[in-house]
PDB file of N, CA and C in Angstrom:
ATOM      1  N   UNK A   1      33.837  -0.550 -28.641  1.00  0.00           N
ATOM      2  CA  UNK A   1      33.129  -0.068 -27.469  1.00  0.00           C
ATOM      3  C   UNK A   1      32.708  -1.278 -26.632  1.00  0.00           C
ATOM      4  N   UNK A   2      32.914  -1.205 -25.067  1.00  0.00           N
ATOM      5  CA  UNK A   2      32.503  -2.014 -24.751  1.00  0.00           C
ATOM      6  C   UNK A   2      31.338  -2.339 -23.843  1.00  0.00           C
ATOM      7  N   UNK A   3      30.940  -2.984 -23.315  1.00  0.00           N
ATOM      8  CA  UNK A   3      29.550  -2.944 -22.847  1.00  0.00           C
ATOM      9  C   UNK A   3      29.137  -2.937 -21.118  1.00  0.00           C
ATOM     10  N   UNK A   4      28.470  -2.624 -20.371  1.00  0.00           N
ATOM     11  CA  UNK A   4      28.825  -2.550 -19.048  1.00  0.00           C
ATOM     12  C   UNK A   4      27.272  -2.574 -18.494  1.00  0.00           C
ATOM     13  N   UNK A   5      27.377  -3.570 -17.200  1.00  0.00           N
ATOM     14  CA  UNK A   5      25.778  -3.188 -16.195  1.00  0.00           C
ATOM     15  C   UNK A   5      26.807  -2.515 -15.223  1.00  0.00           C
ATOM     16  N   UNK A   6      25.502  -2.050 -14.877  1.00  0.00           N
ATOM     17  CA  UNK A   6      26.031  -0.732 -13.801  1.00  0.00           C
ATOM     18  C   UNK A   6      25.138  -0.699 -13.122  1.00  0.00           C
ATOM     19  N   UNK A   7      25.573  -1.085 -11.464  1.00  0.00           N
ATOM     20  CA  UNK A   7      24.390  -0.808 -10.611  1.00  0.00           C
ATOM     21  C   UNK A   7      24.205   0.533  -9.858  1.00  0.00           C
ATOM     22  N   UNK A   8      22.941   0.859 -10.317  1.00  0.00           N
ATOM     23  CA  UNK A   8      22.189   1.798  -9.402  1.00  0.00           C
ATOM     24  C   UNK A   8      21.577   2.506  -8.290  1.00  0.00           C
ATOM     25  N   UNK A   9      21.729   3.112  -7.443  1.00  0.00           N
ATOM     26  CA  UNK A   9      20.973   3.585  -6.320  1.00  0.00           C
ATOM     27  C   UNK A   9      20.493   4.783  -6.302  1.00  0.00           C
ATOM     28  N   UNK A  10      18.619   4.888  -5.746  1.00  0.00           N
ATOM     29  CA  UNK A  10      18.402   6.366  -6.305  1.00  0.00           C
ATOM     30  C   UNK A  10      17.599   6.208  -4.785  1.00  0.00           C
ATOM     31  N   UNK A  11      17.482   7.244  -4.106  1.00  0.00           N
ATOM     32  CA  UNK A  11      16.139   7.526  -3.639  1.00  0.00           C
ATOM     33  C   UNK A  11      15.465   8.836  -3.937  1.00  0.00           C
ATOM     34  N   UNK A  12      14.255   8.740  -3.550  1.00  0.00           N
ATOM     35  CA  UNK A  12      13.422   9.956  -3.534  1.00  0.00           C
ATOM     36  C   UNK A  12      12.551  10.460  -2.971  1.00  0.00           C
ATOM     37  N   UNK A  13      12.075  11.623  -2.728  1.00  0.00           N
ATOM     38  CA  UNK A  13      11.274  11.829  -1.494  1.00  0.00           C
ATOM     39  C   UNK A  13       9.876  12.175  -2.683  1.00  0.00           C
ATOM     40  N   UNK A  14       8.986  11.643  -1.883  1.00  0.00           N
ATOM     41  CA  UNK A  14       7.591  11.525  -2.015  1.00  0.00           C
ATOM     42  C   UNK A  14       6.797  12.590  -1.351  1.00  0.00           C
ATOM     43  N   UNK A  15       6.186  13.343  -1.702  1.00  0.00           N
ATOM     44  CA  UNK A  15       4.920  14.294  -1.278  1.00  0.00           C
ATOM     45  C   UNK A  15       3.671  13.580  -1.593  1.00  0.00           C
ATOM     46  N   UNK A  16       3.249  12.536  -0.503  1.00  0.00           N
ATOM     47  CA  UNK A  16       1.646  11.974  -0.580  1.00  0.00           C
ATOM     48  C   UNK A  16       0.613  12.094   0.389  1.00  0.00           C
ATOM     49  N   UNK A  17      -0.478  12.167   0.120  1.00  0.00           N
ATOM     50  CA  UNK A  17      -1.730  12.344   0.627  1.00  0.00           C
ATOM     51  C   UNK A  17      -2.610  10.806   0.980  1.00  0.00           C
ATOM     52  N   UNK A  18      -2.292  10.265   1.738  1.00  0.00           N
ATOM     53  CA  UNK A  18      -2.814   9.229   2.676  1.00  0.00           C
ATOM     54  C   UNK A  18      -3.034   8.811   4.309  1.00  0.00           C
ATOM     55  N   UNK A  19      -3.730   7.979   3.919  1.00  0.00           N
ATOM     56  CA  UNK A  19      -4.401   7.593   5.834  1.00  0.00           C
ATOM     57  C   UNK A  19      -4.126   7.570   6.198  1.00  0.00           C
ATOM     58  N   UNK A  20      -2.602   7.050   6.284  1.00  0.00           N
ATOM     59  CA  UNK A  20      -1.698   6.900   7.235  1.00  0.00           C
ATOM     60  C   UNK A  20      -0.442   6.849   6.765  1.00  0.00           C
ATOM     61  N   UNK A  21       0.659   6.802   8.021  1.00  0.00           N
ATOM     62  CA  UNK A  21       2.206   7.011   7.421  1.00  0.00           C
ATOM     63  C   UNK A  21       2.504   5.367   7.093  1.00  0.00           C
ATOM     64  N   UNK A  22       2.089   4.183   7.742  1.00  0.00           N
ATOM     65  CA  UNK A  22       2.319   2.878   7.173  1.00  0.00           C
ATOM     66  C   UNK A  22       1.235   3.265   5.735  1.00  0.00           C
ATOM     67  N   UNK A  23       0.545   3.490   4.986  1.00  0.00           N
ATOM     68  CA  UNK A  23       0.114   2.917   4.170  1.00  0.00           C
ATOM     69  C   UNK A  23       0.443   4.075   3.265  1.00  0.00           C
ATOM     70  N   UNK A  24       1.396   5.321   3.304  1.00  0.00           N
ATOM     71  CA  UNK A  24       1.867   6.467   2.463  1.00  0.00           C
ATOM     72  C   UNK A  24       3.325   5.781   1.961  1.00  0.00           C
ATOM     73  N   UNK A  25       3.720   4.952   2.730  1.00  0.00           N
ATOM     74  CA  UNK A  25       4.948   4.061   2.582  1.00  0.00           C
ATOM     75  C   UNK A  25       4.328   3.087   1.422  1.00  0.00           C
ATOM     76  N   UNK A  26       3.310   2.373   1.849  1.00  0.00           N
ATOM     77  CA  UNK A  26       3.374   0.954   1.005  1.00  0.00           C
ATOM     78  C   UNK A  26       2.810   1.410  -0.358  1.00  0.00           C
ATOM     79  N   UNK A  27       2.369   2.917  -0.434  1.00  0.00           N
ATOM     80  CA  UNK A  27       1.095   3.130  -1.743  1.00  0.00           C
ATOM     81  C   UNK A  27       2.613   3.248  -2.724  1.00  0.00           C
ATOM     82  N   UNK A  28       3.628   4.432  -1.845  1.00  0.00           N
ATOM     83  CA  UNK A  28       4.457   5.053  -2.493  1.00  0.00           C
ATOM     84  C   UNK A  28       5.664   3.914  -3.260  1.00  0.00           C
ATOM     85  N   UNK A  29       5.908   3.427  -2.081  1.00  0.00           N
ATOM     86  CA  UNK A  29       6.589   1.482  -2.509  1.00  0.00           C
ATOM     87  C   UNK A  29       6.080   1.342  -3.901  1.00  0.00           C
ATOM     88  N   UNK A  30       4.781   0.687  -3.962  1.00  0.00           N
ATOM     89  CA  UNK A  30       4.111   0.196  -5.317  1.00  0.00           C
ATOM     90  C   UNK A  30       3.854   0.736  -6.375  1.00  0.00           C
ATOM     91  N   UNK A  31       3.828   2.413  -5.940  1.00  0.00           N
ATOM     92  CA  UNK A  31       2.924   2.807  -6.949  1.00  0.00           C
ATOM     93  C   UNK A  31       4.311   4.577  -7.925  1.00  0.00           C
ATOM     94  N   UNK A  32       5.155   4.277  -7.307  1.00  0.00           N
ATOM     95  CA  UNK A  32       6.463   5.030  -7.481  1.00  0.00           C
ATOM     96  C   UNK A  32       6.917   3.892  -8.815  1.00  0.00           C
ATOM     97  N   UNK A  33       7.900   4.320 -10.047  1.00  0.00           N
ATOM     98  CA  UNK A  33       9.000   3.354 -10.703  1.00  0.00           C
ATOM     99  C   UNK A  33       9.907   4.304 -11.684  1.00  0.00           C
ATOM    100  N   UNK A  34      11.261   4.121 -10.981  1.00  0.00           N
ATOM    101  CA  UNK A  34      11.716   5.464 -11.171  1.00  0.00           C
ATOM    102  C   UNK A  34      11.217   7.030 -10.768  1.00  0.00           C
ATOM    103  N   UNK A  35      11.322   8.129 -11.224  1.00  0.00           N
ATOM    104  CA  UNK A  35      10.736   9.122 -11.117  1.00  0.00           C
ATOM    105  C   UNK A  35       9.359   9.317 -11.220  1.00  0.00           C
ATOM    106  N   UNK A  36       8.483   8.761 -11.930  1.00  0.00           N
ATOM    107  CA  UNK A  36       7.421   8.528 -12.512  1.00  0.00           C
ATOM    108  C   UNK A  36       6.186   7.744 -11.333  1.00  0.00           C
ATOM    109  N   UNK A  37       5.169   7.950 -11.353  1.00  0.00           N
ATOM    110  CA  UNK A  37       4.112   7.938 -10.741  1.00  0.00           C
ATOM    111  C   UNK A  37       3.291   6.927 -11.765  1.00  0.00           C
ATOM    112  N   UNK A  38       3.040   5.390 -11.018  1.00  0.00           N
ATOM    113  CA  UNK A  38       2.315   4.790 -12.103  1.00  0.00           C
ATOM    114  C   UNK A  38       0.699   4.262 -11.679  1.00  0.00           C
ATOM    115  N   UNK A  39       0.187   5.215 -10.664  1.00  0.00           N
ATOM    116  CA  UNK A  39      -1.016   4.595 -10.606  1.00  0.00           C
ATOM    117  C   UNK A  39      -1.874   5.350 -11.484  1.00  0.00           C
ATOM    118  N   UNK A  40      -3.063   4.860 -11.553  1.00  0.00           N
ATOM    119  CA  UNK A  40      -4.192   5.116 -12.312  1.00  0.00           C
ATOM    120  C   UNK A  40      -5.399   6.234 -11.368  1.00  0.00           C
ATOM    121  N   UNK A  41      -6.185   6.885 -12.244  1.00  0.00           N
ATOM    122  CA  UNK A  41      -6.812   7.290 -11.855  1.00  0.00           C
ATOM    123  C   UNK A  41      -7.904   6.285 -10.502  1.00  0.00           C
ATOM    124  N   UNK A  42      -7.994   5.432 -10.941  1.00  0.00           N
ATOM    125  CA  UNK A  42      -9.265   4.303 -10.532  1.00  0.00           C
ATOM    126  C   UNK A  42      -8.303   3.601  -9.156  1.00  0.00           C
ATOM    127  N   UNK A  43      -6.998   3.633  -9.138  1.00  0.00           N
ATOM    128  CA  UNK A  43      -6.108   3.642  -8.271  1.00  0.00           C
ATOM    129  C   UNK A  43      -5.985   4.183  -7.482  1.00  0.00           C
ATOM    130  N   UNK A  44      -6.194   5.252  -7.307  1.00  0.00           N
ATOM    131  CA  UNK A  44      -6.255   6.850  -6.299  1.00  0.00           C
ATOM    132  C   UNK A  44      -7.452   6.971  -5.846  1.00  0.00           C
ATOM    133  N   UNK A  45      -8.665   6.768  -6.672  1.00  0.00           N
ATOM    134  CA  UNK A  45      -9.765   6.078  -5.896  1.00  0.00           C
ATOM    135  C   UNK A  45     -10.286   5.288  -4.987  1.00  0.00           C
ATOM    136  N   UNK A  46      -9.647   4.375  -5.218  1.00  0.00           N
ATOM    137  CA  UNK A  46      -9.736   2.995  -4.445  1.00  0.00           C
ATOM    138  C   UNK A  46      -8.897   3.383  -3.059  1.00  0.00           C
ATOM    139  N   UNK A  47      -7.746   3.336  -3.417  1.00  0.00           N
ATOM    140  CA  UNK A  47      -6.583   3.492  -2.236  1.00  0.00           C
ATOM    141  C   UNK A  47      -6.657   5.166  -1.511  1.00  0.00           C
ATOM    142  N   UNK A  48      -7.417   5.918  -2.062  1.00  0.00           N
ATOM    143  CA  UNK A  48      -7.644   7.115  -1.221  1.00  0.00           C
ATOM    144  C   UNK A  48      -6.305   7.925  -0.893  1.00  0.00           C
ATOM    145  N   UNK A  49      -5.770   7.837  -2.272  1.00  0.00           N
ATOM    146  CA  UNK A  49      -4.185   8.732  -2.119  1.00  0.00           C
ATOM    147  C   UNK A  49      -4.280   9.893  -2.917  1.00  0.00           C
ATOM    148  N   UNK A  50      -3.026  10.649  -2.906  1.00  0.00           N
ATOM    149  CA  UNK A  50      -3.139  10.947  -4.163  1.00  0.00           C
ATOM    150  C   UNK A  50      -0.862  11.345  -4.305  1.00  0.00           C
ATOM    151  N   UNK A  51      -0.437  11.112  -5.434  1.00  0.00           N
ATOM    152  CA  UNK A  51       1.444  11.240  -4.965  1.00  0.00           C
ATOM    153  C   UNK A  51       1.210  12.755  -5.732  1.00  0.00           C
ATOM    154  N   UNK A  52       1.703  14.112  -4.675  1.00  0.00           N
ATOM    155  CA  UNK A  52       2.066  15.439  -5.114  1.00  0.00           C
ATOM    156  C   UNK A  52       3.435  15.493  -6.123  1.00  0.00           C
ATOM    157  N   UNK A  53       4.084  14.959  -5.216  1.00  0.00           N
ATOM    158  CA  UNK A  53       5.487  15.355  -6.238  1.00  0.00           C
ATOM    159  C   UNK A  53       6.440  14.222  -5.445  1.00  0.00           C
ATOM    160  N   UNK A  54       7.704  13.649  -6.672  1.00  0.00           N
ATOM    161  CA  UNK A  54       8.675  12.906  -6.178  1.00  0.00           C
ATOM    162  C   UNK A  54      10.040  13.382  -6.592  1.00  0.00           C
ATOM    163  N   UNK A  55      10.393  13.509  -6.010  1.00  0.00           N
ATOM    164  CA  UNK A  55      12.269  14.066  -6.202  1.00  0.00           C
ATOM    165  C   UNK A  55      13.193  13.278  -6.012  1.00  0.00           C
ATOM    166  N   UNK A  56      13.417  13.420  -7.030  1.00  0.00           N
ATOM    167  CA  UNK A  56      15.073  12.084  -6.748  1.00  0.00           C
ATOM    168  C   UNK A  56      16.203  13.335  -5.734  1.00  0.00           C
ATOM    169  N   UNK A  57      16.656  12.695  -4.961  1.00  0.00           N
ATOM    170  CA  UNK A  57      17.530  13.044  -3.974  1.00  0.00           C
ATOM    171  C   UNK A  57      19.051  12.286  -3.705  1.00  0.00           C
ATOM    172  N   UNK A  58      19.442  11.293  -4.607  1.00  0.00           N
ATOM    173  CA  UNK A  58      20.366  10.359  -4.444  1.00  0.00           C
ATOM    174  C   UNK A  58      20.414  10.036  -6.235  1.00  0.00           C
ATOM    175  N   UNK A  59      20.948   9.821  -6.765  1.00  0.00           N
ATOM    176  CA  UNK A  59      21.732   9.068  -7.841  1.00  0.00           C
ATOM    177  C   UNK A  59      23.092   8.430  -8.171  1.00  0.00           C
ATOM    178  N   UNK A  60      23.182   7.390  -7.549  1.00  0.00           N
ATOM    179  CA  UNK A  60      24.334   7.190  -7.300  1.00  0.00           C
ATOM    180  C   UNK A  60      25.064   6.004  -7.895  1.00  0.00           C
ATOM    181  N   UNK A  61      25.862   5.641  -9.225  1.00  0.00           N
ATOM    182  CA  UNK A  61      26.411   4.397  -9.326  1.00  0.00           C
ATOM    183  C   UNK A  61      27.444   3.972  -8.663  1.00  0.00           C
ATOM    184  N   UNK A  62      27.377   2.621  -7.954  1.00  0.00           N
ATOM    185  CA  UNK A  62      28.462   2.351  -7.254  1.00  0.00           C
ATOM    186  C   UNK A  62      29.436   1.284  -7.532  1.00  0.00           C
ATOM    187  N   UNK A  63      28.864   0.489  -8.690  1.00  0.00           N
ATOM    188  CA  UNK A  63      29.192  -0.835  -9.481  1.00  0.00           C
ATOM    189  C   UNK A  63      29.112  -0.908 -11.138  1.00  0.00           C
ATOM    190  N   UNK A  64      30.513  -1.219 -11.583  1.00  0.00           N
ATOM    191  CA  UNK A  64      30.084  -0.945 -12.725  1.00  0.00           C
ATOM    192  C   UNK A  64      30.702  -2.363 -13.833  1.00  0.00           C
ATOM    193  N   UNK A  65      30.677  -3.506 -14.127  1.00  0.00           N
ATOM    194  CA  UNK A  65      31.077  -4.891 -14.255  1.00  0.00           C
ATOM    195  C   UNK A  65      31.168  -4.477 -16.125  1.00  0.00           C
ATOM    196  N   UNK A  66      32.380  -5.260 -16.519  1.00  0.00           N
ATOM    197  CA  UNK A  66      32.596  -5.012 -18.205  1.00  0.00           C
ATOM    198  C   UNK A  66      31.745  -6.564 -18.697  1.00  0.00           C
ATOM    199  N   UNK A  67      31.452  -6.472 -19.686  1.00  0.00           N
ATOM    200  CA  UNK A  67      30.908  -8.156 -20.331  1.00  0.00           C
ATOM    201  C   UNK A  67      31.977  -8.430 -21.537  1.00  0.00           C
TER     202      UNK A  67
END
């Protein structure tokens, strides 16, 4: 068997609750990894967000290199 990196492209759409559309971008940027939602409670506090739901909408490999 042999072994392979394979590059990735995903996007996803974000359902968030913030101040603004520049800073619903930068929370979602940082605080998105993969599907998964990684801020903290004390996070959502501070930054005055909160992420509803994220959907991957794209999965796509386009590169795939043997080692």
């Amino acid at each position: 068997m042999k072994s392979y990196k394979v590059s990735l492209h995903h996007d996803y759409l974000v359902n968030i609750d913030a101040n603004s559309e520049e800073e619903a971008k930068q929370l979602a940027e940082f605080f998105i990894s993969g599907e998964k939602e990684t801020s903290t409670p004390k996070d959502r506090i501070q930054h005055n967000f909160r992420i509803n739901e994220i959907e991957m909408v794209t999965n796509e490999g386009f590169e795939a290199r043997g080692d």
